[in-house]
Protein backbone atom coordinates (compact mmCIF):
# COMPACT_ATOMS: atom_id res chain seq x y z
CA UNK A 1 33.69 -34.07 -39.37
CA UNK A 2 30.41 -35.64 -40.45
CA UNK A 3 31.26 -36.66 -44.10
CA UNK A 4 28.36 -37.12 -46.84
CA UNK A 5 26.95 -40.91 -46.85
CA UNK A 6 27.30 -40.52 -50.88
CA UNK A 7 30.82 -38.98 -51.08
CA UNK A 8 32.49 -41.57 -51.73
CA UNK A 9 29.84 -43.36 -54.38
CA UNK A 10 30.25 -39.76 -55.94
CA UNK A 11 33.86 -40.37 -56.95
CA UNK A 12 33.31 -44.11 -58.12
CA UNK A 13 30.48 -42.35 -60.22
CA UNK A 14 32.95 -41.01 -62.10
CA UNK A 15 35.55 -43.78 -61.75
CA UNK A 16 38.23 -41.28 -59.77
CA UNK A 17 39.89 -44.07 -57.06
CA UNK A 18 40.12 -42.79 -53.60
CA UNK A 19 41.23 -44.34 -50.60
CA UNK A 20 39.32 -44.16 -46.97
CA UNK A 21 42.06 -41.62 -46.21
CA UNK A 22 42.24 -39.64 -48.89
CA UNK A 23 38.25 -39.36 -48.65
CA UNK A 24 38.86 -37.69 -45.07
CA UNK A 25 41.05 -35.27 -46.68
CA UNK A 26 38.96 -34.24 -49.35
CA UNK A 27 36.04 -34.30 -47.19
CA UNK A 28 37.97 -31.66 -44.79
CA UNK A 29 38.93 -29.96 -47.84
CA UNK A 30 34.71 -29.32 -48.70
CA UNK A 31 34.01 -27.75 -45.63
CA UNK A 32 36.97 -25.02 -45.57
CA UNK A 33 35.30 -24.06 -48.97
CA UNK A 34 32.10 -24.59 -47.93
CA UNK A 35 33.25 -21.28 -44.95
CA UNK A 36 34.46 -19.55 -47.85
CA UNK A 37 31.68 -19.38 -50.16
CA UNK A 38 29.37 -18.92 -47.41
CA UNK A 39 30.74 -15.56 -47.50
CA UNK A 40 31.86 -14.51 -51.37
CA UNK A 41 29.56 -14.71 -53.74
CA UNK A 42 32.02 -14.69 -56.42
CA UNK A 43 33.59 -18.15 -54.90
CA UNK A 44 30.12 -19.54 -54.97
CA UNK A 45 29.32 -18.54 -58.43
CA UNK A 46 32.48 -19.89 -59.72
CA UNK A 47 31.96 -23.03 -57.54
CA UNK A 48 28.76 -23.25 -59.53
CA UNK A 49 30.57 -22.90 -63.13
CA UNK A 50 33.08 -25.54 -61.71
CA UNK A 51 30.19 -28.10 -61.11
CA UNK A 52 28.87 -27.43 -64.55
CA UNK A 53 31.81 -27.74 -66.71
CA UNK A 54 31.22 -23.68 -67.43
CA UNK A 55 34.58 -21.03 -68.28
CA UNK A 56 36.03 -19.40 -65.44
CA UNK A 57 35.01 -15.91 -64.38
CA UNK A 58 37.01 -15.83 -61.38
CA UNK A 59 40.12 -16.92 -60.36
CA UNK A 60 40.09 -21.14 -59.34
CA UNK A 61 42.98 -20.89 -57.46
CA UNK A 62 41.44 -20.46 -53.84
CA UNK A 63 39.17 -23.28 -54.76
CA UNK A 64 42.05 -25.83 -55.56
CA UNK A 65 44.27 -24.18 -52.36
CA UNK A 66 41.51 -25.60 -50.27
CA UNK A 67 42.19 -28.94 -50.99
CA UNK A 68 45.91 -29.00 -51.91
CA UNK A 69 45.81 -27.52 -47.87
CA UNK A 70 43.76 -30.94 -46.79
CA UNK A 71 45.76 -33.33 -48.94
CA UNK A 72 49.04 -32.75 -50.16
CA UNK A 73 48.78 -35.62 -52.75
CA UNK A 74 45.77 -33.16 -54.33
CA UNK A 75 46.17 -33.00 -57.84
CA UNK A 76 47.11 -29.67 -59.71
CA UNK A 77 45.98 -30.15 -62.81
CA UNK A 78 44.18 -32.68 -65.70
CA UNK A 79 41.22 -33.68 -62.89
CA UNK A 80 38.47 -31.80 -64.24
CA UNK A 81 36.01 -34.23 -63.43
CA UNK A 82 37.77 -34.44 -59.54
CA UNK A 83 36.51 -30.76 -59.47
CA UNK A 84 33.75 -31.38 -60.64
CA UNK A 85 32.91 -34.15 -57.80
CA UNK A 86 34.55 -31.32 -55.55
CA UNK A 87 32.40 -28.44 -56.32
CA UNK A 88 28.76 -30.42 -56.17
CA UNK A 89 29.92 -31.84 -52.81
CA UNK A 90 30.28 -28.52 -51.62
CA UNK A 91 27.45 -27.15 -52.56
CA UNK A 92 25.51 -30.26 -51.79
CA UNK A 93 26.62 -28.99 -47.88
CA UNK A 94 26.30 -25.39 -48.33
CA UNK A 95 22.36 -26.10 -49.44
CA UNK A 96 22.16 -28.75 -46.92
CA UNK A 97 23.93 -27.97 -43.82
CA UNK A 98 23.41 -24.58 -41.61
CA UNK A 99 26.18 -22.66 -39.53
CA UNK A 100 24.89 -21.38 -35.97
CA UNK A 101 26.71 -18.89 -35.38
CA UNK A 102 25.19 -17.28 -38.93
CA UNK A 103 22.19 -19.27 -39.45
CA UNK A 104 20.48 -16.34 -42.04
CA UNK A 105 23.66 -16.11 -43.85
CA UNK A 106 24.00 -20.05 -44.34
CA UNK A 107 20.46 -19.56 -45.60
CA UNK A 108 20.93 -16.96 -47.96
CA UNK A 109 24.10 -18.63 -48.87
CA UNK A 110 22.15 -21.85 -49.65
CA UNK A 111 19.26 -19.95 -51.47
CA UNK A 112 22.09 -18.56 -53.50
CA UNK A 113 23.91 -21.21 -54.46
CA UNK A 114 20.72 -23.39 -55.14
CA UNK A 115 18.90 -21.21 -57.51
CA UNK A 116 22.60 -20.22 -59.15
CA UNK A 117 22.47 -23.81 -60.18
CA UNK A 118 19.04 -24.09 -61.53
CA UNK A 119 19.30 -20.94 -63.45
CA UNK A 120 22.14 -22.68 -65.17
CA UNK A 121 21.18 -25.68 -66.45
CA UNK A 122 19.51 -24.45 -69.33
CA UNK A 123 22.76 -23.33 -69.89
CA UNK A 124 24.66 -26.60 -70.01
CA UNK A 125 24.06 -28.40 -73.15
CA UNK A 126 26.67 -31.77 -72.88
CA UNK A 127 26.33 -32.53 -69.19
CA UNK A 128 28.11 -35.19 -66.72
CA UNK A 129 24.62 -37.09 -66.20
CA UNK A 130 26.77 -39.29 -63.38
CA UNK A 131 26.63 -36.08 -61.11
CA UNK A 132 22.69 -35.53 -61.44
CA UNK A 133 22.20 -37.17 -58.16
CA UNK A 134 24.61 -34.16 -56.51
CA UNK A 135 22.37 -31.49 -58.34
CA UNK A 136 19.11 -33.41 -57.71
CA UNK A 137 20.27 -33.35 -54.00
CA UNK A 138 20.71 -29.48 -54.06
CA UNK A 139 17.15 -28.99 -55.01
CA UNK A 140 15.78 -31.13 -52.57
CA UNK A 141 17.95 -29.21 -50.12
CA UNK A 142 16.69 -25.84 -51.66
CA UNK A 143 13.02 -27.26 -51.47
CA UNK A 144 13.64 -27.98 -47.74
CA UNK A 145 14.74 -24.13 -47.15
CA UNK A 146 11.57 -23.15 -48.80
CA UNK A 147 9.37 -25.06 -46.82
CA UNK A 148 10.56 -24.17 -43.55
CA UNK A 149 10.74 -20.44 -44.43
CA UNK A 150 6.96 -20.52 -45.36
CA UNK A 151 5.71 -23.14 -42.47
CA UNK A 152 3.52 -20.82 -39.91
CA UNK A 153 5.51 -20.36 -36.93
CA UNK A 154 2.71 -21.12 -34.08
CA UNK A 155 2.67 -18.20 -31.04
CA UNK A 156 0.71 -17.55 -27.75
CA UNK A 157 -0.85 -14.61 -26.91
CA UNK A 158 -0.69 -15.68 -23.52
CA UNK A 159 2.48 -12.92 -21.71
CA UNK A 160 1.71 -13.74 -18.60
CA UNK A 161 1.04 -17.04 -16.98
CA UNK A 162 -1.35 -16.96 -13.97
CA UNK A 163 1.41 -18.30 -11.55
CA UNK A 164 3.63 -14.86 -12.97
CA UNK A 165 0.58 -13.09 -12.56
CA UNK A 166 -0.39 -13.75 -9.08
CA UNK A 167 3.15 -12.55 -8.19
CA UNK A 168 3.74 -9.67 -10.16
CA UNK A 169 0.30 -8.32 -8.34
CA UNK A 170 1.38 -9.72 -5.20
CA UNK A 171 4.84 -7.76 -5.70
CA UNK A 172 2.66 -4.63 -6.19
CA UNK A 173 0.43 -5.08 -3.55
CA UNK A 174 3.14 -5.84 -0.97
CA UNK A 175 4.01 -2.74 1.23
CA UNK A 176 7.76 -2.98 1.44
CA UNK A 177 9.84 -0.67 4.35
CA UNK A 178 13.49 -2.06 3.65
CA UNK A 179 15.14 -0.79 0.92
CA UNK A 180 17.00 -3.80 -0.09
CA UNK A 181 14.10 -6.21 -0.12
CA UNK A 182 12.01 -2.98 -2.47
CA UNK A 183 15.42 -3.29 -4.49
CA UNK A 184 14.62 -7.13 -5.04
CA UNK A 185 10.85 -7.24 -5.11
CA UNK A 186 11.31 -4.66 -7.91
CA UNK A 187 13.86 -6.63 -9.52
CA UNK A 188 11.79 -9.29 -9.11
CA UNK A 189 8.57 -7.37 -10.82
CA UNK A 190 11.02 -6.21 -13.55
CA UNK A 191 12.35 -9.28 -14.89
CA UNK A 192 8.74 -10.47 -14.87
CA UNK A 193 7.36 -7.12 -17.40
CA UNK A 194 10.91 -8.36 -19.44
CA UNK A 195 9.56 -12.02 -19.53
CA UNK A 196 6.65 -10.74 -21.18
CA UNK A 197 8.19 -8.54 -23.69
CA UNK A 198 9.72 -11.23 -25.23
CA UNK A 199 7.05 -13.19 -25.28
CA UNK A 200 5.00 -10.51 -26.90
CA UNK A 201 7.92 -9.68 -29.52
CA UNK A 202 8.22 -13.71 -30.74
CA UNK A 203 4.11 -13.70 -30.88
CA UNK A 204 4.48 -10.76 -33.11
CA UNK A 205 7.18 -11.92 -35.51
CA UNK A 206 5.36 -15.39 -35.88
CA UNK A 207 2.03 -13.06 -36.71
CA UNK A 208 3.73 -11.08 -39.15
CA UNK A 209 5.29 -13.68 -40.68
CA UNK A 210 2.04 -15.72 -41.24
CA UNK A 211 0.36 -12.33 -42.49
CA UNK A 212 3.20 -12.17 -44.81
CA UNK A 213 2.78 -15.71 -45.61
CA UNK A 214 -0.94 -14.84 -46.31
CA UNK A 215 -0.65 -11.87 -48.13
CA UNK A 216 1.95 -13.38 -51.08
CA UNK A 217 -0.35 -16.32 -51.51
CA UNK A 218 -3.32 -13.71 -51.93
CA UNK A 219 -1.55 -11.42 -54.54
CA UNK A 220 -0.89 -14.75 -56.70
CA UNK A 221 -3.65 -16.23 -56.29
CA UNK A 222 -5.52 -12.44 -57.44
CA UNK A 223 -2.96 -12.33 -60.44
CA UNK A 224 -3.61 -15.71 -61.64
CA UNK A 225 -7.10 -15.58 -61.41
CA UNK A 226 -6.83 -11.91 -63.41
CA UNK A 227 -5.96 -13.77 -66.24
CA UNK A 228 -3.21 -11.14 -67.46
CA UNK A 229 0.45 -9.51 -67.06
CA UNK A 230 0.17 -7.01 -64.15
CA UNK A 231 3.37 -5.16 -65.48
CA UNK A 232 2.15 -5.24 -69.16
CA UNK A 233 -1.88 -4.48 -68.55
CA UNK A 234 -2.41 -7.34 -71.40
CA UNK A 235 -4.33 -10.42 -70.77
CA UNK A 236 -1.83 -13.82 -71.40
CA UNK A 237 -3.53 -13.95 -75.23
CA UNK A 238 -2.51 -11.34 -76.68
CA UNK A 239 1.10 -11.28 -75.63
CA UNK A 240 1.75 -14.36 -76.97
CA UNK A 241 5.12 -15.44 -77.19
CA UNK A 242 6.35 -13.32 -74.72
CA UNK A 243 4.10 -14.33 -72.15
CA UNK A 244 6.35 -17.09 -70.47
CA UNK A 245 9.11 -14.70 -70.05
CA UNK A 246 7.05 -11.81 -68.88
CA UNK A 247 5.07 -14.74 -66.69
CA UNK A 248 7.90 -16.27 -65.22
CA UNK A 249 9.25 -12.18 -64.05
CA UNK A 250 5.90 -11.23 -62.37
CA UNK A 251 5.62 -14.53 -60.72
CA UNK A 252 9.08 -13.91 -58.84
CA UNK A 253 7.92 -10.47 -58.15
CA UNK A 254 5.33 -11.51 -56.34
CA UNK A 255 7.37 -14.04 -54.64
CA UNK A 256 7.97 -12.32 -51.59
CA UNK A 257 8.60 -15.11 -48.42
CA UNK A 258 10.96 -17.02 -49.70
CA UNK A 259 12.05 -19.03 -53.13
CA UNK A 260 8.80 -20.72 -54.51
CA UNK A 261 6.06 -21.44 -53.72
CA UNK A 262 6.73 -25.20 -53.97
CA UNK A 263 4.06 -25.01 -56.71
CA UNK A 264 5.32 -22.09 -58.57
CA UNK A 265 5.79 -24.50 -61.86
CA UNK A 266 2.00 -25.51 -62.03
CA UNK A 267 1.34 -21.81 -61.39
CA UNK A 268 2.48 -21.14 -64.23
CA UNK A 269 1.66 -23.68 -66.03
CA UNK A 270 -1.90 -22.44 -65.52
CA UNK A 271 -1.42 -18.79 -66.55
CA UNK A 272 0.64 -20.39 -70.10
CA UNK A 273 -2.16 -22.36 -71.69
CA UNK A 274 -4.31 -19.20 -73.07
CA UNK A 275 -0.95 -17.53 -74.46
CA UNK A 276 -1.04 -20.08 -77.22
CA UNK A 277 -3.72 -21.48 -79.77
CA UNK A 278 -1.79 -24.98 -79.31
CA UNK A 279 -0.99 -26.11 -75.43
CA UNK A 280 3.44 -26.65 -74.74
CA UNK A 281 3.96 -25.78 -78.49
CA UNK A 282 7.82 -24.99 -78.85
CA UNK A 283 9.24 -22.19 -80.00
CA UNK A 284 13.08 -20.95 -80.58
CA UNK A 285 14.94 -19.43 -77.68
CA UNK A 286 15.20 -16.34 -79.62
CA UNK A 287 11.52 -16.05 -80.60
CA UNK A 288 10.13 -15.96 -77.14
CA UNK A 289 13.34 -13.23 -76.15
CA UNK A 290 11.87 -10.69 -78.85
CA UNK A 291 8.72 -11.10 -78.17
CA UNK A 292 8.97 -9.06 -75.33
CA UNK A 293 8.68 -4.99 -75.30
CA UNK A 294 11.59 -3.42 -75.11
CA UNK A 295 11.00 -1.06 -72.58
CA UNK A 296 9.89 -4.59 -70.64
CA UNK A 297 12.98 -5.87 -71.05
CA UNK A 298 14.94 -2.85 -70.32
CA UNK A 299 13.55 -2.41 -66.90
CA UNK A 300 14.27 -6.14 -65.82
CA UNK A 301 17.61 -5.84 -67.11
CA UNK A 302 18.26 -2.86 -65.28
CA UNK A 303 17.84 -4.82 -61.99
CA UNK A 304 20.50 -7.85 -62.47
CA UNK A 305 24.10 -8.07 -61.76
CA UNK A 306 26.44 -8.41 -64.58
CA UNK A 307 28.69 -11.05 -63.06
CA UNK A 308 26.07 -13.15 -62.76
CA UNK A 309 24.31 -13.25 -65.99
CA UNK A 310 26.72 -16.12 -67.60
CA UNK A 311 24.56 -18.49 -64.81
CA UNK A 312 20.93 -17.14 -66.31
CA UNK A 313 20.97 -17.92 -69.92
CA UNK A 314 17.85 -15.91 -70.11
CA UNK A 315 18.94 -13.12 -68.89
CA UNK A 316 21.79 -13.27 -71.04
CA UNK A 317 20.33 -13.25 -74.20
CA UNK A 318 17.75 -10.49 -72.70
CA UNK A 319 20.48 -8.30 -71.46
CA UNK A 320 21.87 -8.74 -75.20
CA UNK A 321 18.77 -8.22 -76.95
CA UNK A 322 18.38 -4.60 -75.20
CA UNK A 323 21.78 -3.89 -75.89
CA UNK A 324 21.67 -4.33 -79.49
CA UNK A 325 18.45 -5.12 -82.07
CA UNK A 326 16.10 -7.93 -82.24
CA UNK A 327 18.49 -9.78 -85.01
CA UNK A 328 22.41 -8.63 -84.15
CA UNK A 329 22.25 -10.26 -80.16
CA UNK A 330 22.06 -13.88 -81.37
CA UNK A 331 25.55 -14.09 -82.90
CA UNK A 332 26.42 -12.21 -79.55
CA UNK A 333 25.04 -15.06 -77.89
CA UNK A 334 26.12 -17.71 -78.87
CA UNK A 335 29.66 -16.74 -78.98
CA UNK A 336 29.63 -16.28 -75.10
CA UNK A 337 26.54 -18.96 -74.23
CA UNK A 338 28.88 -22.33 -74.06
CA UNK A 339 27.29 -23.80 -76.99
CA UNK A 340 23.05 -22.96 -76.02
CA UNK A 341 21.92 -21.37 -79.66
CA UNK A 342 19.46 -18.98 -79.84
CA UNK A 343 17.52 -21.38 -81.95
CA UNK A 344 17.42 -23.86 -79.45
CA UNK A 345 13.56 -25.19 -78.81
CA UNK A 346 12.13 -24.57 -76.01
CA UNK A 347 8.55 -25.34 -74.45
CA UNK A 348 6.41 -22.39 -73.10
CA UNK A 349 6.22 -23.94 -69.78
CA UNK A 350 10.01 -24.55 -69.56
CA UNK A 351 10.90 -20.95 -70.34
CA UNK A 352 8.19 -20.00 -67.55
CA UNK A 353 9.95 -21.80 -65.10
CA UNK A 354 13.45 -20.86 -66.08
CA UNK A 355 12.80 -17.04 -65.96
CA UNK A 356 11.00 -17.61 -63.13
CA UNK A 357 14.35 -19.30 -61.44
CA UNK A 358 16.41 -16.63 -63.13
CA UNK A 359 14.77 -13.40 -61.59
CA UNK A 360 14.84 -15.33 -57.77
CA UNK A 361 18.51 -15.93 -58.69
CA UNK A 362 18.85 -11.99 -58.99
CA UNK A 363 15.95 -11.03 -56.40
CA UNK A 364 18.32 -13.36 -53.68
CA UNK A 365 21.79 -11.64 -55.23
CA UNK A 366 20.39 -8.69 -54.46
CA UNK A 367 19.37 -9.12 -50.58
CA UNK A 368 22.74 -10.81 -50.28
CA UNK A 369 24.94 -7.70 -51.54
CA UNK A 370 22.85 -5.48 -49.56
């Protein structure tokens, strides 16, 4: 059991006691749930609303049974901010640690569970600043994932060395009477053409993979260059306020290796500045959400999952606006949004990045559940 270096500065953070021991236990307690949520995305999400002082959506009992299993002495109830320490420790490892015998499902996992708690902190409007470090620590992890899944993976398109070579012709040329040594000279020859499958198969998966690599950076680069919403057919101008939302959609359509690129906030940063007369001039949360068509809006919302949507305020009030008019969804809102108004200023930029966040939250969601 390799426990986090910061655990227990975590819980001094916010001044819980713990003893050496009863660190252990707790620890032990993290990873169980850490093998749960790895696979149930409803346990992750509601580890995620845990972490951010959000409502329930999902039961919290299997949460607390993980520790009350480690440590009897676990308190039942009245340690909100325990839970709190509890949850961003275990996501902290879920981002930052991989299993081997799943290794793309601790990744998705991780992907998941990282952008889940982006998405939300728009979200949370009275936070527990002493657990930034936790969240701060997720994102690094998340940035990590990113990088590796875009590095270029090197290959050889080398199958055969010459030594392998010289005796795979050798093999053939050799004029063989007994049929147990033709048995292992072809044996011989066979695992050799095998050898070289493989080789050729990894060569090919790094190629793709850089092609892939190539291609996404090619398509943004081409759409920020054009100037204007590919979806839409309008140049950033004359959409206006609803540029950053419709901005922050096409860029994570076009995201297509993994969450990012690492630059994906100056991106759109430099597609923002001719939507506006005056550069990062705020507007109201609700301004920017009607701003966008309605059949727009209408086809993005048709492609999220409703038991996620309390995590991407965004979304929320997007999903609301479509289901109602452009002036009854902001009482809807705000009676289910934990205290964000819909008149809450925001910058251009920051609504760019958050919808951006929001739609990889629901592009990942969906290559989970599938």
């Amino acid at each position: 059991m390799n426990m986090h270096k910061n655990f227990g500065e975590w819980y001094r953070q916010v001044s819980i006691p713990c003893t050496d021991d009863s660190l252990k236990k707790r620890w032990a307690g993290v990873e169980s749930w850490v093998t749960t949520i790895r696979g149930d995305v409803n346990a992750l999400f509601e580890t995620v609303r845990i972490f951010r002082g959000l409502p329930e959506k999902t039961s919290r009992e299997a949460f607390l049974d993980a520790f009350r299993e480690a440590d009897t002495t676990f308190a039942q109830r009245d340690n909100a901010h325990e839970q709190q320490v509890l949850a961003g420790a275990s996501l902290v490892h879920c981002v930052g640690t991989e299993e081997s015998d799943d290794p793309e499902g601790s990744r998705q996992a991780a992907v998941l569970a990282g952008t889940a708690l982006a998405a939300s902190s728009l979200r949370v409007v009275e936070r527990n600043k002493t657990l930034d470090e936790q969240a701060g620590e997720v994102r690094a992890g998340l940035r990590t994932i990113a990088q590796q899944q875009r590095r270029r993976r090197p290959f050889d398109t080398l199958l055969l060395s010459s030594e392998e070579e010289a005796s795979f012709k050798k093999i053939i040329a050799t004029n063989v009477a007994d049929h147990n040594q033709l048995r292992a000279s072809f044996e011989k020859a066979f695992q050799t053409l095998l050898s070289a499958v493989d080789r050729s198969e990894s060569a090919l998966d790094a190629a793709a993979h850089g092609l892939r690599c190539a291609d996404e950076e090619t398509n943004i680069l081409w759409w920020l260059a054009g100037g204007s919403s590919k979806d839409l057919d309008k140049p950033w101008s004359a959409l206006k306020d609803a540029a950053p939302l419709v901005a922050g959609w096409e860029l994570a359509d076009l995201t297509d290796v993994a969450l990012g690129p690492q630059d994906a906030a100056a991106i759109l940063e430099r597609a923002l500045p001719e939507s506006k007369g005056s550069e990062s001039k705020e507007q109201v949360l609700h301004v920017y959400v009607n701003a966008v068509p309605e059949e727009w809006a209408k086809a993005c919302m048709a492609r999220v999952e409703a038991h996620a949507l309390d995590l991407a305020p965004l979304s929320l009030a997007l999903s609301m606006r479509v289901a109602g008019n452009a002036t009854t969804w902001q009482s809807f809102f705000e009676s289910v949004s934990g205290g964000l108004k819909a008149g809450t200023a925001l910058a251009p930029e920051r609504v760019a990045r958050q919808a951006y966040i929001e739609a990889m939250l629901f592009r990942t969601l969906a290559d989970v559940e599938s």
